[in-house]
PDB file of N, CA and C in Angstrom:
ATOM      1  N   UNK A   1       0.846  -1.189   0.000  1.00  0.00           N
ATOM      2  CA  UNK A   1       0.000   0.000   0.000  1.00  0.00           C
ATOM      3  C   UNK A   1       0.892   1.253   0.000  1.00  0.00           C
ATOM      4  N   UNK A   2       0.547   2.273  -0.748  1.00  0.00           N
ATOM      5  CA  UNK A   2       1.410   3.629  -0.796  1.00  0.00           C
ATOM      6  C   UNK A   2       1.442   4.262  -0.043  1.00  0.00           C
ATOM      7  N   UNK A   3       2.089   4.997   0.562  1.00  0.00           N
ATOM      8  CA  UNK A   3       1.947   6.437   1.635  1.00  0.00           C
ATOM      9  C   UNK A   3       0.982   6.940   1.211  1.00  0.00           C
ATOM     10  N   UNK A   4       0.478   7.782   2.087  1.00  0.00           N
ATOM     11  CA  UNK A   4      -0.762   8.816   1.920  1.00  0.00           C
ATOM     12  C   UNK A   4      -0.318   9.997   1.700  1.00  0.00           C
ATOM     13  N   UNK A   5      -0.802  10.772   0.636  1.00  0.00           N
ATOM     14  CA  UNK A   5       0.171  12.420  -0.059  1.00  0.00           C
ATOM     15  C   UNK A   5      -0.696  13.361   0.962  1.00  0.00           C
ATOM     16  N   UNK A   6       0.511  13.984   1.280  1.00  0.00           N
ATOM     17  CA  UNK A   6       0.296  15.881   2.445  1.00  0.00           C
ATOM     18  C   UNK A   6      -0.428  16.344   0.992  1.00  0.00           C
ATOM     19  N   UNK A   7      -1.595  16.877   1.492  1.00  0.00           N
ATOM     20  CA  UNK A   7      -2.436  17.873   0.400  1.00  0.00           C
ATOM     21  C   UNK A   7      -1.337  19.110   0.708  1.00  0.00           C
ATOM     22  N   UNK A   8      -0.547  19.889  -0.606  1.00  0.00           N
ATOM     23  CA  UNK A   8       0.325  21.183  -0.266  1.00  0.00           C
ATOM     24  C   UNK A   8      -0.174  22.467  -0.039  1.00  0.00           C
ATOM     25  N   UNK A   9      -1.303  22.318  -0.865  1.00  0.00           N
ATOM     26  CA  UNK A   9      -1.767  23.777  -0.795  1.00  0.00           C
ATOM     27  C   UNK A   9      -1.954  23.632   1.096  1.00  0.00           C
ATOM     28  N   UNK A  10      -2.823  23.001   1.646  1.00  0.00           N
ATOM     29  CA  UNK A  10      -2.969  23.291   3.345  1.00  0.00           C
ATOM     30  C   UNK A  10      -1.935  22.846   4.340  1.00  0.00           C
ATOM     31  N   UNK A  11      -0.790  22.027   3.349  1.00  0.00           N
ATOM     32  CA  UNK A  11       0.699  22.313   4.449  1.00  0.00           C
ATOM     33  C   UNK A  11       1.131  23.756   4.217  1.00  0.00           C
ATOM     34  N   UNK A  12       1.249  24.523   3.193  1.00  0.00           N
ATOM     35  CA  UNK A  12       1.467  25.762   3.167  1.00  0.00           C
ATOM     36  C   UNK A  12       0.388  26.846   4.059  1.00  0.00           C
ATOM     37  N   UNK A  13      -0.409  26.444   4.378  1.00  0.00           N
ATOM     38  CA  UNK A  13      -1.483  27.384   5.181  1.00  0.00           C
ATOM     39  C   UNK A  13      -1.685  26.915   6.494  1.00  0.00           C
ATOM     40  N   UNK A  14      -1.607  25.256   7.309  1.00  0.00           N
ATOM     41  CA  UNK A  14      -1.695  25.037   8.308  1.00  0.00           C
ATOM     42  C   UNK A  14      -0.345  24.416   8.838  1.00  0.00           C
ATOM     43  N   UNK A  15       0.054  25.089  10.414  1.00  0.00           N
ATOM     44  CA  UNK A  15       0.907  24.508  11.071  1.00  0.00           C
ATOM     45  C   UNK A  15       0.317  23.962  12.049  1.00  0.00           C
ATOM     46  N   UNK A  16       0.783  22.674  12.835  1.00  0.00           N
ATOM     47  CA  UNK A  16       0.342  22.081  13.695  1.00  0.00           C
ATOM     48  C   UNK A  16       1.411  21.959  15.164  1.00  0.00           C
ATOM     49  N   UNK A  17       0.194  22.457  16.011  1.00  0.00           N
ATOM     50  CA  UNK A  17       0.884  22.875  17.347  1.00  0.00           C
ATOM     51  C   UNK A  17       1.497  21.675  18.056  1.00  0.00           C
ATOM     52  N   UNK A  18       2.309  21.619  19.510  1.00  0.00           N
ATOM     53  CA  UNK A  18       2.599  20.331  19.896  1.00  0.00           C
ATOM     54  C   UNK A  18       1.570  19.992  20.346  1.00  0.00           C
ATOM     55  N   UNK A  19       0.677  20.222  21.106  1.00  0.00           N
ATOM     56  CA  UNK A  19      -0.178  19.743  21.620  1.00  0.00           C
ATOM     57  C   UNK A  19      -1.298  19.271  20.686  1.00  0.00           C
ATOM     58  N   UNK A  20      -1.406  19.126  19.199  1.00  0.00           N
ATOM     59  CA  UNK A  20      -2.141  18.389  18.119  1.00  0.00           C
ATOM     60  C   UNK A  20      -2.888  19.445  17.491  1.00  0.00           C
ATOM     61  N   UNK A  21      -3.080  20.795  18.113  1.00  0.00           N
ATOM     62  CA  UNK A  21      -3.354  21.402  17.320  1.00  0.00           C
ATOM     63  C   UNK A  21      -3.063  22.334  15.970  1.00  0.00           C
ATOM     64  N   UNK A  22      -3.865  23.258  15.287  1.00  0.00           N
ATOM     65  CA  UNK A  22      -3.603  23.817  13.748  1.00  0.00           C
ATOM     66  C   UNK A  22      -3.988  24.899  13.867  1.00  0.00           C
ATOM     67  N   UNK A  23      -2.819  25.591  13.648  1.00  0.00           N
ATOM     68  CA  UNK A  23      -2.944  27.114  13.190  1.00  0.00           C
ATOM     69  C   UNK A  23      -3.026  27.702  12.104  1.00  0.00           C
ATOM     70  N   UNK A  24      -3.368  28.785  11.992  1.00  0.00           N
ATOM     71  CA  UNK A  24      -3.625  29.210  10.220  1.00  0.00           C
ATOM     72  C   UNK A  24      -3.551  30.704  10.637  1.00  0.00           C
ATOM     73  N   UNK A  25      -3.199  31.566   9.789  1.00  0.00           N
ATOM     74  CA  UNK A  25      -3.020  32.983   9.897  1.00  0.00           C
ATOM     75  C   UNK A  25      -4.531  33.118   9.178  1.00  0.00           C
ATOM     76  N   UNK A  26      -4.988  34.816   9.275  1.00  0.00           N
ATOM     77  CA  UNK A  26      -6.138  34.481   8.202  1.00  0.00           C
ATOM     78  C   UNK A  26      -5.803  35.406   7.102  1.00  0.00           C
ATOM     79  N   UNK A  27      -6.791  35.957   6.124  1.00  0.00           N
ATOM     80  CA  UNK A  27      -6.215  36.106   5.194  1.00  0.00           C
ATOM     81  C   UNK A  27      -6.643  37.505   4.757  1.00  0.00           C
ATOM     82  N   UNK A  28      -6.134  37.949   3.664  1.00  0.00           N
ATOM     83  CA  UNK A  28      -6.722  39.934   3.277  1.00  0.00           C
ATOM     84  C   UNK A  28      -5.576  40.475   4.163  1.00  0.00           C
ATOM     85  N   UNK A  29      -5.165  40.116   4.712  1.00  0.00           N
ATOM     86  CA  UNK A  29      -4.002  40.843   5.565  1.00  0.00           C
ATOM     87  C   UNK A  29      -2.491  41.497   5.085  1.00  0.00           C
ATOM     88  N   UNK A  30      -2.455  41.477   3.480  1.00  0.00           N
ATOM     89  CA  UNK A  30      -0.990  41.674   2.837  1.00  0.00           C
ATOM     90  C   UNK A  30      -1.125  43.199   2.279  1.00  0.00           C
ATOM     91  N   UNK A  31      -2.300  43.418   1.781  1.00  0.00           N
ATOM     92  CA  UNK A  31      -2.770  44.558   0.295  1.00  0.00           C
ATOM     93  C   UNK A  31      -3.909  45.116   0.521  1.00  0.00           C
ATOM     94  N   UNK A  32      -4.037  46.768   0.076  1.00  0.00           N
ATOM     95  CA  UNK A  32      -5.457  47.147   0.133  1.00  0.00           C
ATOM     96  C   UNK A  32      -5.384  47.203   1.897  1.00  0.00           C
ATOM     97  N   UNK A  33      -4.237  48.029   2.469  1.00  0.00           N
ATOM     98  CA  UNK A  33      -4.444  48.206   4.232  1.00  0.00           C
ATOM     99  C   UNK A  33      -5.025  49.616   4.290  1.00  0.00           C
ATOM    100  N   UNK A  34      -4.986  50.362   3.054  1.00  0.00           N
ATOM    101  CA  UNK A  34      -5.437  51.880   3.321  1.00  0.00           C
ATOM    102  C   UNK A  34      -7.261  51.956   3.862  1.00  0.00           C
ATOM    103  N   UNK A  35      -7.841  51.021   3.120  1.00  0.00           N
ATOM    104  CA  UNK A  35      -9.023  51.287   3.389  1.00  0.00           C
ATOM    105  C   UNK A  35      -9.647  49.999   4.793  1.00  0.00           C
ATOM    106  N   UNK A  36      -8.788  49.393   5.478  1.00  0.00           N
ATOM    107  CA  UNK A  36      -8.791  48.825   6.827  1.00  0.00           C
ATOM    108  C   UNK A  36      -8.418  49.375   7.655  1.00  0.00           C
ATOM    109  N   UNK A  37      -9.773  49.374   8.835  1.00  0.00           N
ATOM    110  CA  UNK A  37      -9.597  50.134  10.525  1.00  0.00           C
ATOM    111  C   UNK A  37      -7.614  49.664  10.986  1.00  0.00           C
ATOM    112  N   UNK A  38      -8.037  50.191  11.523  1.00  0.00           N
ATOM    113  CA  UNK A  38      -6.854  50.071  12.558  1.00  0.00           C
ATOM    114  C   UNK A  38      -6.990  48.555  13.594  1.00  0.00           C
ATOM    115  N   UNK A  39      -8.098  48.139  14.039  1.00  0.00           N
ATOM    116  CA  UNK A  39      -8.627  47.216  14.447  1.00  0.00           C
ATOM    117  C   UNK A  39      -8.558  45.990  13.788  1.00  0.00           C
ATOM    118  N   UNK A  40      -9.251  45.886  12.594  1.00  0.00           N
ATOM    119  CA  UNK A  40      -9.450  44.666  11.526  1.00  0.00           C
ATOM    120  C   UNK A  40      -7.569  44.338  11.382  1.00  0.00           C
ATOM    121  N   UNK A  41      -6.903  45.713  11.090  1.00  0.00           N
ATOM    122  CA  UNK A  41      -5.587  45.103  10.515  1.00  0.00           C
ATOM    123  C   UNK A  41      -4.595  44.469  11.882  1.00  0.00           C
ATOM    124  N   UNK A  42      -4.937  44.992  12.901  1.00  0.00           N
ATOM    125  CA  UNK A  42      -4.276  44.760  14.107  1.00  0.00           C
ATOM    126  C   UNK A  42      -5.044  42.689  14.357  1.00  0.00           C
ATOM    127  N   UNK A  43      -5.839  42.774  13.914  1.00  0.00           N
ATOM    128  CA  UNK A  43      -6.921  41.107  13.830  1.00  0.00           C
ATOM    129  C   UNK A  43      -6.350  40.452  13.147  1.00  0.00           C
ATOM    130  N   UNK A  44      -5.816  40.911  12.125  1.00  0.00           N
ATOM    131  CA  UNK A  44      -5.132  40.098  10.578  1.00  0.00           C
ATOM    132  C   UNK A  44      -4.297  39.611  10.771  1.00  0.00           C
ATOM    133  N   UNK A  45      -3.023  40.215  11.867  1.00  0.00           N
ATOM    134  CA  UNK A  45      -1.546  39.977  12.692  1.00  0.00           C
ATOM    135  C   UNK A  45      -1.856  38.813  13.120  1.00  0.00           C
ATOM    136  N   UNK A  46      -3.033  38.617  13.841  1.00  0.00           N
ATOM    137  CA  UNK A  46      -2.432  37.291  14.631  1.00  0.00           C
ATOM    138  C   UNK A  46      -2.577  36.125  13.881  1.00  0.00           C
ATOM    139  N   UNK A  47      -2.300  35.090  14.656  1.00  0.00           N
ATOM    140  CA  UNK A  47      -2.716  33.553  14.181  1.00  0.00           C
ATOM    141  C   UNK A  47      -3.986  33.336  14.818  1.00  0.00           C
ATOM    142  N   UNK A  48      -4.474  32.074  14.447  1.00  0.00           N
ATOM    143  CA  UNK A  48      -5.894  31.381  15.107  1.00  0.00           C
ATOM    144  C   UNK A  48      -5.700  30.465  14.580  1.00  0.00           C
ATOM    145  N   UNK A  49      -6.850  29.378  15.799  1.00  0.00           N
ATOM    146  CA  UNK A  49      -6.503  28.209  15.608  1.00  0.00           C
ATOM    147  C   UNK A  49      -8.115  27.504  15.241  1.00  0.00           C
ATOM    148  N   UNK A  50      -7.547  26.296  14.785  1.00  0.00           N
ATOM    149  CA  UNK A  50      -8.761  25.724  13.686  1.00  0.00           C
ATOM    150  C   UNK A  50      -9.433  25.075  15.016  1.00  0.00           C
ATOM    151  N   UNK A  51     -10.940  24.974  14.434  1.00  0.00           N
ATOM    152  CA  UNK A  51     -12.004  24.750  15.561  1.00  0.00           C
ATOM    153  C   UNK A  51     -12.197  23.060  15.459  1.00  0.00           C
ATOM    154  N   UNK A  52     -12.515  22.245  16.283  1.00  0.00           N
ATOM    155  CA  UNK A  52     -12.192  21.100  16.795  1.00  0.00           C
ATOM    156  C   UNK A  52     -13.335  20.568  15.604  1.00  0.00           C
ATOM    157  N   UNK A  53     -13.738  20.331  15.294  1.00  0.00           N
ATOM    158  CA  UNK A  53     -15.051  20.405  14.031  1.00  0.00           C
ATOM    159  C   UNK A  53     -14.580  20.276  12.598  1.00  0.00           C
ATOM    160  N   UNK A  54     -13.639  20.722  12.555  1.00  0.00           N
ATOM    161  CA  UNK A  54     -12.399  21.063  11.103  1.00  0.00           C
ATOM    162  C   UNK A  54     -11.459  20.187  11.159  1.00  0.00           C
ATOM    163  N   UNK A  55     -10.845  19.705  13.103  1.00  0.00           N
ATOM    164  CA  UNK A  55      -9.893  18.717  12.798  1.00  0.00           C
ATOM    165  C   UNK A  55      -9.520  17.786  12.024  1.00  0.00           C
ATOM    166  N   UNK A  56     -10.501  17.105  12.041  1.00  0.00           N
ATOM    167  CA  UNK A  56     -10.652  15.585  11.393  1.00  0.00           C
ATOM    168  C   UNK A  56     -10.673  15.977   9.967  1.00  0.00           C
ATOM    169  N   UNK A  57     -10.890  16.675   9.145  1.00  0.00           N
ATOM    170  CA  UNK A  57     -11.127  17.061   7.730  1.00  0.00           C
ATOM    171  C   UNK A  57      -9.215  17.624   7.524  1.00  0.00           C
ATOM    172  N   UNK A  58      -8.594  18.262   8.552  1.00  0.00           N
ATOM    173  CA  UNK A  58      -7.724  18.585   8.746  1.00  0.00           C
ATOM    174  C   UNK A  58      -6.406  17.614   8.590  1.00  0.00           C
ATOM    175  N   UNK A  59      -6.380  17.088   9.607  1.00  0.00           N
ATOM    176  CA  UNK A  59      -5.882  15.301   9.601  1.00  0.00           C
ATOM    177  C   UNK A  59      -6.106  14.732   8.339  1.00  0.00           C
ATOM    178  N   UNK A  60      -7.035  14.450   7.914  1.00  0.00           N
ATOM    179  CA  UNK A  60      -6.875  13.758   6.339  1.00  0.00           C
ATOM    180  C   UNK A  60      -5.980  14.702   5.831  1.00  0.00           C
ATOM    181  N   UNK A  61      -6.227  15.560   4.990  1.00  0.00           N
ATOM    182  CA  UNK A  61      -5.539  16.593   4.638  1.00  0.00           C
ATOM    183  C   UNK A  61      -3.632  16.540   5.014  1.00  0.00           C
ATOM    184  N   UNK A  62      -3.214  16.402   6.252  1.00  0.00           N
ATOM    185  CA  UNK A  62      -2.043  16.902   6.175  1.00  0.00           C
ATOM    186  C   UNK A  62      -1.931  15.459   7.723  1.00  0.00           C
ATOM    187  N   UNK A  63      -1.555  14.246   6.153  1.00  0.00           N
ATOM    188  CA  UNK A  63      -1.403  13.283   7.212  1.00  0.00           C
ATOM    189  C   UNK A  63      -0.315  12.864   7.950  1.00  0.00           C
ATOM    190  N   UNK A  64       0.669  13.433   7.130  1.00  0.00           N
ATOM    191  CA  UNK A  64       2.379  13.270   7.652  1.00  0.00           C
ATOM    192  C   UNK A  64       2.983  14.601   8.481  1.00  0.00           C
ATOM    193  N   UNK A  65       2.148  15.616   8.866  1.00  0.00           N
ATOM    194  CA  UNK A  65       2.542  16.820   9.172  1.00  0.00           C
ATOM    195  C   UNK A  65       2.667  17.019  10.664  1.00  0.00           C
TER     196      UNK A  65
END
């Protein structure tokens, strides 16, 4: 039986914490900051983490990661 392939596009977008969880930055956050609050762009900075609901869809996705 073959290895199972890392989907790339969501190894490039999700990292996975030690404790099993997945982070993801979000996105709109690079271009077009003139017409974003001060607030929204200060929101864009951080990371967040994927909701326990997404895991499992997650896991398939990025099985060697």
């Amino acid at each position: 039986m073959p290895k199972i392939k890392t989907n790339r596009a969501a190894a490039k977008r999700f990292k996975k914490t030690a404790s099993g969880k997945y982070v993801y930055s979000k996105s709109c956050g690079s271009h077009i900051l003139t017409k974003k609050s001060s607030k929204r762009k200060r929101s864009l900075r951080k990371s967040r983490l994927i909701d326990k609901t997404n895991r499992k869809q997650l896991m398939r996705l990025l099985p060697n990661v």
